[in-house]
N, C-alpha and C. Protein backbone atom coordinates (compact mmCIF):
# COMPACT_ATOMS: atom_id res chain seq x y z
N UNK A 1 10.17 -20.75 -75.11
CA UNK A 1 9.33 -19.59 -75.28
C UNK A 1 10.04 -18.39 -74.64
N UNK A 2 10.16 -17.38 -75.41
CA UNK A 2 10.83 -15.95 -74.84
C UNK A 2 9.73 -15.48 -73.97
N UNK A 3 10.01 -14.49 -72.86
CA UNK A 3 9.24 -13.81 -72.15
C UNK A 3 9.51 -12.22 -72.41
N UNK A 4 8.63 -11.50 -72.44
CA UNK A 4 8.83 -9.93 -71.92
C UNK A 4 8.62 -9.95 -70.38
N UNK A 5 10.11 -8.90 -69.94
CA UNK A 5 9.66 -8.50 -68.56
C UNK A 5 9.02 -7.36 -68.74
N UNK A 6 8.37 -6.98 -67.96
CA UNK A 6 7.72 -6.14 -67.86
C UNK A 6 8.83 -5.00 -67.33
N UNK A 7 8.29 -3.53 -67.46
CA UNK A 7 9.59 -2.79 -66.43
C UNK A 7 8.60 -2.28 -65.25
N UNK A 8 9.86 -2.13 -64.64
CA UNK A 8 9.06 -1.77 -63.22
C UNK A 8 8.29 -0.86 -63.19
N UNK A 9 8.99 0.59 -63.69
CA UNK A 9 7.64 1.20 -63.71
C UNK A 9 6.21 1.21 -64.20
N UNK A 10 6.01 0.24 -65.16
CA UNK A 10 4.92 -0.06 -65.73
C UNK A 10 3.96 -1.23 -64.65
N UNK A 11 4.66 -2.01 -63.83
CA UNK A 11 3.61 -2.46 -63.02
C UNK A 11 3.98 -2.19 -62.03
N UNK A 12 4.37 -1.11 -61.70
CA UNK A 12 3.87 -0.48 -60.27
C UNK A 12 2.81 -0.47 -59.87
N UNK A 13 2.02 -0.22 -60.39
CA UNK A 13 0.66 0.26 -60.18
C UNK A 13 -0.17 -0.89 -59.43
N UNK A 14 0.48 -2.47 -59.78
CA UNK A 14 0.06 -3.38 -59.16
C UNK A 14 0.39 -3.88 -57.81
N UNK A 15 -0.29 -3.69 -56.79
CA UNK A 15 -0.02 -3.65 -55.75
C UNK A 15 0.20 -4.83 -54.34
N UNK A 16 0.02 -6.33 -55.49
CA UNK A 16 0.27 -7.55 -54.81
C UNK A 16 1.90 -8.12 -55.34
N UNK A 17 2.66 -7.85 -54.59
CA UNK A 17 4.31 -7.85 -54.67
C UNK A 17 4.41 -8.89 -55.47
N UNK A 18 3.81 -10.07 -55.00
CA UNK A 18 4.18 -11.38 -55.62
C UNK A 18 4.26 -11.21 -57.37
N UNK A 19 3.20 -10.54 -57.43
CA UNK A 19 2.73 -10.55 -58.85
C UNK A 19 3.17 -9.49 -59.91
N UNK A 20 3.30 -8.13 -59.47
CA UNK A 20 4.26 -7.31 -59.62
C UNK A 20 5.87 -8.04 -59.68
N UNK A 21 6.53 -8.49 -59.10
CA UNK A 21 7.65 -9.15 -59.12
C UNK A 21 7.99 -10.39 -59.88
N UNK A 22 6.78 -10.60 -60.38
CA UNK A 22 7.06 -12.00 -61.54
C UNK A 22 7.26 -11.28 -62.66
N UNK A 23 6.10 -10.62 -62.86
CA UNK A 23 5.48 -9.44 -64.30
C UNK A 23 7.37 -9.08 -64.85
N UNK A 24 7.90 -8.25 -63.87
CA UNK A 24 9.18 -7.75 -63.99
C UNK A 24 10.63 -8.51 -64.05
N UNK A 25 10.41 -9.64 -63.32
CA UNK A 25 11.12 -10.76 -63.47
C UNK A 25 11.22 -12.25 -64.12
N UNK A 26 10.29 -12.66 -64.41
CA UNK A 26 9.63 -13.48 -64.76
C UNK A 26 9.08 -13.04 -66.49
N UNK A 27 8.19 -12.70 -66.52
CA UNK A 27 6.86 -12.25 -67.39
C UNK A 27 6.65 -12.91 -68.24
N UNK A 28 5.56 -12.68 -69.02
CA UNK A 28 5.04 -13.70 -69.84
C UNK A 28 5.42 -13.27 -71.52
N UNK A 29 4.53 -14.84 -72.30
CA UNK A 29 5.48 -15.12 -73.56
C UNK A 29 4.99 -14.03 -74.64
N UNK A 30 6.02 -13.51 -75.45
CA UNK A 30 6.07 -12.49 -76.21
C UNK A 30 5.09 -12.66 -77.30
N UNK A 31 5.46 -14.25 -77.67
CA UNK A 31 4.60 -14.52 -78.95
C UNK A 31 3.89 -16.45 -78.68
N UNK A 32 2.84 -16.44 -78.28
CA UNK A 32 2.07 -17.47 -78.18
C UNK A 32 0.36 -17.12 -79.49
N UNK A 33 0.31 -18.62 -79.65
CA UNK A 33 -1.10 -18.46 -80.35
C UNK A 33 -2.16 -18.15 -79.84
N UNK A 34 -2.35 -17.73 -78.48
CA UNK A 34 -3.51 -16.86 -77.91
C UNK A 34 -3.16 -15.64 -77.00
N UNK A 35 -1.75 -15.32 -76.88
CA UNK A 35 -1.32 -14.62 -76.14
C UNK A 35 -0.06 -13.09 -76.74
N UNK A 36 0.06 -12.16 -76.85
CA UNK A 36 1.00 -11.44 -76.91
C UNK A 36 1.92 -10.61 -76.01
N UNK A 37 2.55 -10.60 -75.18
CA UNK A 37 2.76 -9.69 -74.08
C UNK A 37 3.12 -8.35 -75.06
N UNK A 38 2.86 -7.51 -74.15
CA UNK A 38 3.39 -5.60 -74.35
C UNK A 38 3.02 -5.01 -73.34
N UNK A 39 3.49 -3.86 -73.55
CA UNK A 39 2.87 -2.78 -72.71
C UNK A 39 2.35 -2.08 -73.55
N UNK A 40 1.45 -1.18 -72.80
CA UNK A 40 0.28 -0.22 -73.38
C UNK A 40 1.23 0.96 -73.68
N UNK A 41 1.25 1.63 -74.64
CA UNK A 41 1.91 2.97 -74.75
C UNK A 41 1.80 3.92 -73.92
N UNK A 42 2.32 4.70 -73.36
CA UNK A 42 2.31 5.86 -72.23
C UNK A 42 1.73 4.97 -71.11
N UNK A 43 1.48 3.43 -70.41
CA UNK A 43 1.48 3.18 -69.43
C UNK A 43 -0.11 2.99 -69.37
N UNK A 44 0.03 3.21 -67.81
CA UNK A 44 -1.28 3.70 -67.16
C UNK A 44 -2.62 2.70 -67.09
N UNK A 45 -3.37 3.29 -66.15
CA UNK A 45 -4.74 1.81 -65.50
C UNK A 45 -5.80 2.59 -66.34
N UNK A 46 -6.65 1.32 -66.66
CA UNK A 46 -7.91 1.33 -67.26
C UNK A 46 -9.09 1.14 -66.33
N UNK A 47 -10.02 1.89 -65.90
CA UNK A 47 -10.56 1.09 -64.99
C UNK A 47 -12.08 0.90 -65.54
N UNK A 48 -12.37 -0.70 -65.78
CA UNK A 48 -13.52 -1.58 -66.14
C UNK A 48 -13.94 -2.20 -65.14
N UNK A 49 -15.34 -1.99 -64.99
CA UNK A 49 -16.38 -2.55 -64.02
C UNK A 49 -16.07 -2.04 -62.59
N UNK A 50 -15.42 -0.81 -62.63
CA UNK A 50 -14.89 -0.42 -61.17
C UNK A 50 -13.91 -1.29 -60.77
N UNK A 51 -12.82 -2.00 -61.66
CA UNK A 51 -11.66 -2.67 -61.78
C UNK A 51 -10.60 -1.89 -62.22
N UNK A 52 -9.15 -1.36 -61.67
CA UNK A 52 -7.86 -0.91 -62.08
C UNK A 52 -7.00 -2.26 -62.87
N UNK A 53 -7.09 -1.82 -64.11
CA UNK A 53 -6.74 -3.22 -65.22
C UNK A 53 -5.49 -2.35 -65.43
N UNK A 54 -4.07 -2.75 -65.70
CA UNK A 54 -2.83 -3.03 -66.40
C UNK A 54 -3.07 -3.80 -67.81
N UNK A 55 -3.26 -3.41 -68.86
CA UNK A 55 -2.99 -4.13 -69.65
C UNK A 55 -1.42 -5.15 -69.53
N UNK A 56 -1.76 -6.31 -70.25
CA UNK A 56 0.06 -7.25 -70.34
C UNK A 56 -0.52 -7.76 -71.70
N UNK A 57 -1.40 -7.52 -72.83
CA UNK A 57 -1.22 -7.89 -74.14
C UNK A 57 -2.23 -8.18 -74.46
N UNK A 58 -2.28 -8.65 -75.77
CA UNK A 58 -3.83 -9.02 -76.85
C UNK A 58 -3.34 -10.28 -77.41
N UNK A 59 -4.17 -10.90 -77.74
CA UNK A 59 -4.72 -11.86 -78.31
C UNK A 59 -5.61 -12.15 -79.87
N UNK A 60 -5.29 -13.52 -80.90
CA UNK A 60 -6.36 -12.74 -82.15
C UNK A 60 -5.77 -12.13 -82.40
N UNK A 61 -7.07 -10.89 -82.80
CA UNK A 61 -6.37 -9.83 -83.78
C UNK A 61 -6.24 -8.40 -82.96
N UNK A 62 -5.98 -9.08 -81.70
CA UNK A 62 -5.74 -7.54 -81.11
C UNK A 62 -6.55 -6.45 -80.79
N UNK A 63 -8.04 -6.69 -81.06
CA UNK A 63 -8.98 -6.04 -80.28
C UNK A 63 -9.11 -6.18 -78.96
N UNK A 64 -8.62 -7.07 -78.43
CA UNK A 64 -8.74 -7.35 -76.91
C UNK A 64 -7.63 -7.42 -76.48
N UNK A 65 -7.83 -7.58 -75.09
CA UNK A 65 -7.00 -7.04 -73.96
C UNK A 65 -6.55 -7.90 -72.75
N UNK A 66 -5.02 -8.65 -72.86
CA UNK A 66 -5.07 -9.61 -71.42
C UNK A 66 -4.82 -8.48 -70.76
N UNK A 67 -5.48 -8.39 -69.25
CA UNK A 67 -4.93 -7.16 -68.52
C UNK A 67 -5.22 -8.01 -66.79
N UNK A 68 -4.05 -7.15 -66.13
CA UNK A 68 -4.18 -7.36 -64.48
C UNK A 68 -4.77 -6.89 -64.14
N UNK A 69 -5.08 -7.05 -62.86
CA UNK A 69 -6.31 -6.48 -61.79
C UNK A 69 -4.83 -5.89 -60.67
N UNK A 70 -4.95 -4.93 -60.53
CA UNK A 70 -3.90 -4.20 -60.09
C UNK A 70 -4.18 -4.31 -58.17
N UNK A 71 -5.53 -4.56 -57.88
CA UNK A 71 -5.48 -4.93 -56.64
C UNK A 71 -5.28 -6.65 -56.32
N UNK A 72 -6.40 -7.27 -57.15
CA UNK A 72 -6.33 -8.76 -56.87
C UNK A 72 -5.22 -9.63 -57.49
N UNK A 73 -4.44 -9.17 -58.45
CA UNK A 73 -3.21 -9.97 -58.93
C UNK A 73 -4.01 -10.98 -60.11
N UNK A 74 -5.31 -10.86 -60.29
CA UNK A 74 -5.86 -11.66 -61.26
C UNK A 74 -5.71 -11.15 -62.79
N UNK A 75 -5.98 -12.30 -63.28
CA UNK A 75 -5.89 -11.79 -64.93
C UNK A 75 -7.02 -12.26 -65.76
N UNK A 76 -7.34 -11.05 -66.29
CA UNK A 76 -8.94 -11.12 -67.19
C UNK A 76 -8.46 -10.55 -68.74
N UNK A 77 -9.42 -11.14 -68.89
CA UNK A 77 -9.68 -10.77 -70.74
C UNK A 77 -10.96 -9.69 -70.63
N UNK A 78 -10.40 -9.04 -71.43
CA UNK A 78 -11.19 -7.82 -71.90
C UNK A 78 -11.87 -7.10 -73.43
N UNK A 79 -13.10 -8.33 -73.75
CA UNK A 79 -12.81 -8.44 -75.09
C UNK A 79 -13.87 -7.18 -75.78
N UNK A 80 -13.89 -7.16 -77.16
CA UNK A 80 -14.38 -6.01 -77.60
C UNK A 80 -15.83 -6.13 -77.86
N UNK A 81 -16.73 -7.50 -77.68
CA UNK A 81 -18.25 -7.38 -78.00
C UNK A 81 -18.29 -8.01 -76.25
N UNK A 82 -19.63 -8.38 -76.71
CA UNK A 82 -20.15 -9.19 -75.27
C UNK A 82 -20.00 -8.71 -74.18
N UNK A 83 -19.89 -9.62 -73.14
CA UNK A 83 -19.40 -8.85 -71.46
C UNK A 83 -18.07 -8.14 -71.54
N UNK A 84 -17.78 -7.68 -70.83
CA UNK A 84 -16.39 -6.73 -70.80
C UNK A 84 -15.41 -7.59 -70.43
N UNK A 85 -15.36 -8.60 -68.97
CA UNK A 85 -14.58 -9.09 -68.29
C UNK A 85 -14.56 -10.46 -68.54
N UNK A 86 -13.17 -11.59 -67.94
CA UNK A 86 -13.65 -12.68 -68.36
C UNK A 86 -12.90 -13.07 -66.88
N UNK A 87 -12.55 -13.59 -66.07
CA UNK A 87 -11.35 -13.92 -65.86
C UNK A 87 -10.71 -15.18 -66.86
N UNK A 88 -9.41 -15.14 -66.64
CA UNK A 88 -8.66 -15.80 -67.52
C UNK A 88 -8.16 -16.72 -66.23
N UNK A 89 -7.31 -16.28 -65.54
CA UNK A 89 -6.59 -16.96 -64.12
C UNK A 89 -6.18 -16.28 -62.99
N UNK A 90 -5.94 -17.12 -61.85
CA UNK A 90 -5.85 -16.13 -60.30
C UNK A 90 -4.55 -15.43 -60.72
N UNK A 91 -3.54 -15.89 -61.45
CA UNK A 91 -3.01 -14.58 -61.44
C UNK A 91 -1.38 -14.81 -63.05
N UNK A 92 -0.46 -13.48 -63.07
CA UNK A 92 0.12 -14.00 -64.12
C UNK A 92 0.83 -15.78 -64.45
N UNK A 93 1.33 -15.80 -63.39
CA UNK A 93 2.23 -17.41 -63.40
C UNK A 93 1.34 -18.36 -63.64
N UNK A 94 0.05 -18.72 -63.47
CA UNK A 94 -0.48 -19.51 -63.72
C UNK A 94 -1.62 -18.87 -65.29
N UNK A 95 -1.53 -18.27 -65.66
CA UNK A 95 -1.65 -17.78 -66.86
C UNK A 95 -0.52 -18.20 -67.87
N UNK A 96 0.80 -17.99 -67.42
CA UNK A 96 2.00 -18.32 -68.06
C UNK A 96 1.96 -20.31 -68.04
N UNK A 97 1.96 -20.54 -66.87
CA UNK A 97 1.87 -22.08 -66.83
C UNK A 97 0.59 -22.80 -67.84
N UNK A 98 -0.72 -22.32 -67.42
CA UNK A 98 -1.69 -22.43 -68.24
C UNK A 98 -1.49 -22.28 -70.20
N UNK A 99 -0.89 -21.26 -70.79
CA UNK A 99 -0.43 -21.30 -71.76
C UNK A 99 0.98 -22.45 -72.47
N UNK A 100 1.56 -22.69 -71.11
CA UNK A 100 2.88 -23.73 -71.68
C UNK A 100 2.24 -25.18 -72.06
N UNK A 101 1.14 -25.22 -71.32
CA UNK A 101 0.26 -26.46 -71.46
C UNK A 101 -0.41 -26.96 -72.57
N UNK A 102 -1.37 -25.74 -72.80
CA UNK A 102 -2.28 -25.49 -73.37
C UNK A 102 -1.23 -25.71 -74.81
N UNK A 103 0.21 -24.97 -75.26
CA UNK A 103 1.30 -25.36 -76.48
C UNK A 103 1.82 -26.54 -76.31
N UNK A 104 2.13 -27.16 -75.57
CA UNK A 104 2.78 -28.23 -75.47
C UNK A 104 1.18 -29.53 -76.07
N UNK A 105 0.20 -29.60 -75.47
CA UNK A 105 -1.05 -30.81 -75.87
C UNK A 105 -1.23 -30.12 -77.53
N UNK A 106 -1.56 -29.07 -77.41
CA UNK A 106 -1.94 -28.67 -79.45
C UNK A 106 -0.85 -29.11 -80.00
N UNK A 107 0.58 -28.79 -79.72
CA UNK A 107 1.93 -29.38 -80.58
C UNK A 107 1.55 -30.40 -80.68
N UNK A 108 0.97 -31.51 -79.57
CA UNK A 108 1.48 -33.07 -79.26
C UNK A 108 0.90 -33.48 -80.79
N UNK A 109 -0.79 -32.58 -80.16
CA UNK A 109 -1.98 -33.07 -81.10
C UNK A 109 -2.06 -32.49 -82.96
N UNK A 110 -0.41 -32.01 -83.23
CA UNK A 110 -1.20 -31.39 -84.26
C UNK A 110 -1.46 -32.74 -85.39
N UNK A 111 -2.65 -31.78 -86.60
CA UNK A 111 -3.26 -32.72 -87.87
C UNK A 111 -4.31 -33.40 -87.21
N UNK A 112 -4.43 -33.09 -85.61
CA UNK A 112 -5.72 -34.91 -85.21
C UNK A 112 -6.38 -34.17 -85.93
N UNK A 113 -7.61 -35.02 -86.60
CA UNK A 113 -8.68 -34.75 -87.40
C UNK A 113 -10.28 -35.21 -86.79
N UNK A 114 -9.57 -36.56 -86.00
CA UNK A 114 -11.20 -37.40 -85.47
C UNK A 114 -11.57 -36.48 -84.45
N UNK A 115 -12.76 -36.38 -84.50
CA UNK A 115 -13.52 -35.85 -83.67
C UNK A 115 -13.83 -36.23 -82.18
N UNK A 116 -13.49 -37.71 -82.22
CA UNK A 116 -13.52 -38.38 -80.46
C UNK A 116 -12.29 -37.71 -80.22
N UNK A 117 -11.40 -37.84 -80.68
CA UNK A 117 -9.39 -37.72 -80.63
C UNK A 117 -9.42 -36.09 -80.33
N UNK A 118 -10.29 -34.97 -80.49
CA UNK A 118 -10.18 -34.01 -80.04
C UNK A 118 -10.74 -33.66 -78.65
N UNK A 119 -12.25 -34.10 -78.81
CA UNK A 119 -12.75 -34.03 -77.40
C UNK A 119 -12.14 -34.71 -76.69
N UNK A 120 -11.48 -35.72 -76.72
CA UNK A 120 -10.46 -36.30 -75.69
C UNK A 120 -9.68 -35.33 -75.09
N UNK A 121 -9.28 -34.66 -76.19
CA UNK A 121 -7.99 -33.64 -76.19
C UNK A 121 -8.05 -32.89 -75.40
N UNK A 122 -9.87 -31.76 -75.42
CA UNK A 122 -10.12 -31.06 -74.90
C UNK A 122 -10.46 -31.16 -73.67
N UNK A 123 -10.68 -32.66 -72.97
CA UNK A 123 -11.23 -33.04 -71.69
C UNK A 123 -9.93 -33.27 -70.90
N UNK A 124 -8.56 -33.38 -71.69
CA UNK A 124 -7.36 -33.68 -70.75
C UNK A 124 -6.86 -32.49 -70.69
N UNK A 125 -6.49 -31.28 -71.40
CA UNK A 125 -6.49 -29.83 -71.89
C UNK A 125 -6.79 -29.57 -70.42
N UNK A 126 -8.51 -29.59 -69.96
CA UNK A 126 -9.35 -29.06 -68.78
C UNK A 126 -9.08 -29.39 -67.85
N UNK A 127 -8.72 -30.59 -67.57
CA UNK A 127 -7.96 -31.61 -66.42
C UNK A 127 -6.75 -30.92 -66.07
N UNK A 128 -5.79 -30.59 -67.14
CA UNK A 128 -4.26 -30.07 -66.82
C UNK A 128 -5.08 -28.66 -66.10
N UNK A 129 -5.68 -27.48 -67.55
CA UNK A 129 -5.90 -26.55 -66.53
C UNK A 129 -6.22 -26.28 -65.36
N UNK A 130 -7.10 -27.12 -65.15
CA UNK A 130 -7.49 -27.26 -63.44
C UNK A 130 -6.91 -27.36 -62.59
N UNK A 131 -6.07 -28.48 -62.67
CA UNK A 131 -4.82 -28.47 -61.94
C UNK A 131 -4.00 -27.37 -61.62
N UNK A 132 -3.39 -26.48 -62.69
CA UNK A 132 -2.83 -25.59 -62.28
C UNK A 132 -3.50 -24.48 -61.56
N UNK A 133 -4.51 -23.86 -61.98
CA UNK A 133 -5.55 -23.50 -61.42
C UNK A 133 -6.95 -22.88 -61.59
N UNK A 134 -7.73 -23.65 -60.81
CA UNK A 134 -9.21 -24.14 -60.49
C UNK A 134 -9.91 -23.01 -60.98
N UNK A 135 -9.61 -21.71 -60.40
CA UNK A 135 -10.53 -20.97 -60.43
C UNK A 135 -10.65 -20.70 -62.38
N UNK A 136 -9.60 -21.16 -62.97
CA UNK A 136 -9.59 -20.80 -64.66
C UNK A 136 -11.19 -21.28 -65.46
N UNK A 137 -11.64 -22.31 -64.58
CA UNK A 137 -12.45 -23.20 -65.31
C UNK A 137 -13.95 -22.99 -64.52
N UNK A 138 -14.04 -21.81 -63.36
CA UNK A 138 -15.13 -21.54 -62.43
C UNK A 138 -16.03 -20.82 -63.57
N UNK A 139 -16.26 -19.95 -64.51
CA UNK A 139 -17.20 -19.22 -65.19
C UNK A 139 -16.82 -20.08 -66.31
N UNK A 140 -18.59 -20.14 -66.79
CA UNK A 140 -19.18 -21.00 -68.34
C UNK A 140 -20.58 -20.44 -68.57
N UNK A 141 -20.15 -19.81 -69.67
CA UNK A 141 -19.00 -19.78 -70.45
C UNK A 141 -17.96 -18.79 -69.65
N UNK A 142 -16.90 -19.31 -70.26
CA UNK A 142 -15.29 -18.24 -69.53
C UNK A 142 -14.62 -18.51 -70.30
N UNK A 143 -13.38 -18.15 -70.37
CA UNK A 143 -12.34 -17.69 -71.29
C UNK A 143 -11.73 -19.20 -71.47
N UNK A 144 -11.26 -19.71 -70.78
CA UNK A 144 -10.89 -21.11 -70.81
C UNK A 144 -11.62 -22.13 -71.41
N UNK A 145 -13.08 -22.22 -71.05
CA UNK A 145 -13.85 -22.99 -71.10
C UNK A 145 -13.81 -22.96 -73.00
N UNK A 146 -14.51 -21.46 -73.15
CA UNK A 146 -14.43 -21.08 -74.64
C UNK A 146 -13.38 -21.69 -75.76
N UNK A 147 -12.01 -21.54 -74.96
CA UNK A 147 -11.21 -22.12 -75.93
C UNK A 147 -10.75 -24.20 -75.42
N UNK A 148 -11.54 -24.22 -74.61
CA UNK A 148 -11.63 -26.02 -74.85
C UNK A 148 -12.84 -26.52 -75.85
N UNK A 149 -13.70 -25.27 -75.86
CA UNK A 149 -14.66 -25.53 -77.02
C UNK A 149 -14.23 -25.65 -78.08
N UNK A 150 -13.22 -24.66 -78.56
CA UNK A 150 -13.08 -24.20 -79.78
C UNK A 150 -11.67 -25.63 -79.75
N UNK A 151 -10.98 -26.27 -79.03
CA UNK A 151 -9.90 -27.37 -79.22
C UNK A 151 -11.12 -28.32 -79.66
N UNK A 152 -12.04 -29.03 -78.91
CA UNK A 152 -12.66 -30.12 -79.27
C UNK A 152 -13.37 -30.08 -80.76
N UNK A 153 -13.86 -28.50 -81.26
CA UNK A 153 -14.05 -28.43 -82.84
C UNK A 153 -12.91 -28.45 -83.65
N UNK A 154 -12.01 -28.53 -83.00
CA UNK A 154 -10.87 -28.61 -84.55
C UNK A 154 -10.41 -27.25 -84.30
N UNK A 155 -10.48 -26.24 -83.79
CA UNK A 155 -10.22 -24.97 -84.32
C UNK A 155 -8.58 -24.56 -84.42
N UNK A 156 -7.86 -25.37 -83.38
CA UNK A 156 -6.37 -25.59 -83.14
C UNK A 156 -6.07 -26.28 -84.13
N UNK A 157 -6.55 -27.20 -85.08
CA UNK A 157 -5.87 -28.08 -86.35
C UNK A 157 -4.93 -27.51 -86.91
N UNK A 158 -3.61 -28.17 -87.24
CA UNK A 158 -3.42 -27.05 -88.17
C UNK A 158 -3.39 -28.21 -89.54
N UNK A 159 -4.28 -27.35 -90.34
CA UNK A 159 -5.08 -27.90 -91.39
C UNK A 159 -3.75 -28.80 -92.44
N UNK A 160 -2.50 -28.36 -92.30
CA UNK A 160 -1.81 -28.71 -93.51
C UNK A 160 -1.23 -29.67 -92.98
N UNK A 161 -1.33 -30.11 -91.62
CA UNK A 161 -0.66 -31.32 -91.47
C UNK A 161 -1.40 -32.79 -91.64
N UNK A 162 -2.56 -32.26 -92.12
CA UNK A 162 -3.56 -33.49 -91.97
C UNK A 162 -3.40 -34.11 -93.37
C-alpha cells in the first residue's frame, strides 16, 4: 500500500509531535476501500463541535471527511447526515494499522457468501481491531462498529467472485 506524506506545513497545526511526525513521515494509504489520504486545498483547521479538525481524506463518495483533532492526535469521521463526529481511532498509526487489517481479512475473505462465514468474519475483524486499539470499538454505534455491520451483511463481497 502507497502512503501520502503529508507536508509539514500542512500538519503543523497539529500539536502532538508524535502524530504530526508520522502524518509527515509515515502517513497514510493514498488509495484504500474506505480510506483516501489528501490534503484540503489552501490547508487550514475546521473547527466542529468546538474541535480544530485537519482534514487527512474522504471516504465513499467523498462527502465526508477523515480528519485529526489537532490537539488530541485523534482521528474522527466527519460525515455529511447524522451526528457530525465519529471517532474512528486514538490516533493516525493505528488508523493506518486498523485499515491494513481490516484489507488483509476482506482479501482473505473475498466471494464468502454464507452468512455464519461472515459474521465470523466480522467478530474476528473486531477482535483484531481491538487489539490494535480499544478505544476504536468504545461508541455504538461508531465508525468501526458500523462497518463490522456492514462486513457481517455481505457488504465487502465482492460479488463476481462468488
Amino acid at each position: 500500500m502507497i502512503n501520502h506524506r503529508y507536508s509539514i506545513e500542512y500538519v503543523a497545526c497539529v500539536r502532538n509531535l508524535a502524530v504530526r511526525e508520522y502524518l509527515s513521515s509515515v502517513g497514510l494509504p493514498v488509495e484504500h476501500v474506505l480510506f483516501s489520504a489528501s490534503e484540503a486545498a489552501g490547508g487550514g483547521v475546521s473547527k466542529v463541535e468546538g474541535r480544530d479538525l485537519l482534514k487527512l481524506g474522504s471516504g465513499g463518495d467523498g462527502d465526508d471527511a477523515y480528519c485529526v483533532d489537532c490537539g488530541t492526535g485523534q482521528v474522527l469521521y466527519v460525515g455529511d447526515g447524522g451526528p457530525p463526529l465519529f471517532l474512528v481511532n486514538s490516533s493516525p498509526r493505528n488508523l493506518s494499522e486498523c485499515l491494513n487489517v481490516f484489507e488483509l481479512e476482506i482479501t482473505r475473505s473475498a466471494g464468502e457468501a454464507d452468512p455464519a462465514m461472515l459474521e465470523e468474519l466480522a467478530d474476528l475483524l473486531g477482535r483484531s481491531l481491538g487489539e490494535i486499539d480499544p478505544s476504536a470499538l468504545d461508541d455504538d454505534p461508531g465508525f468501526w462498529r458500523s462497518i463490522l455491520f456492514d462486513v457481517a451483511i455481505g457488504d465487502y463481497v465482492d460479488d463476481e467472485a462468488i
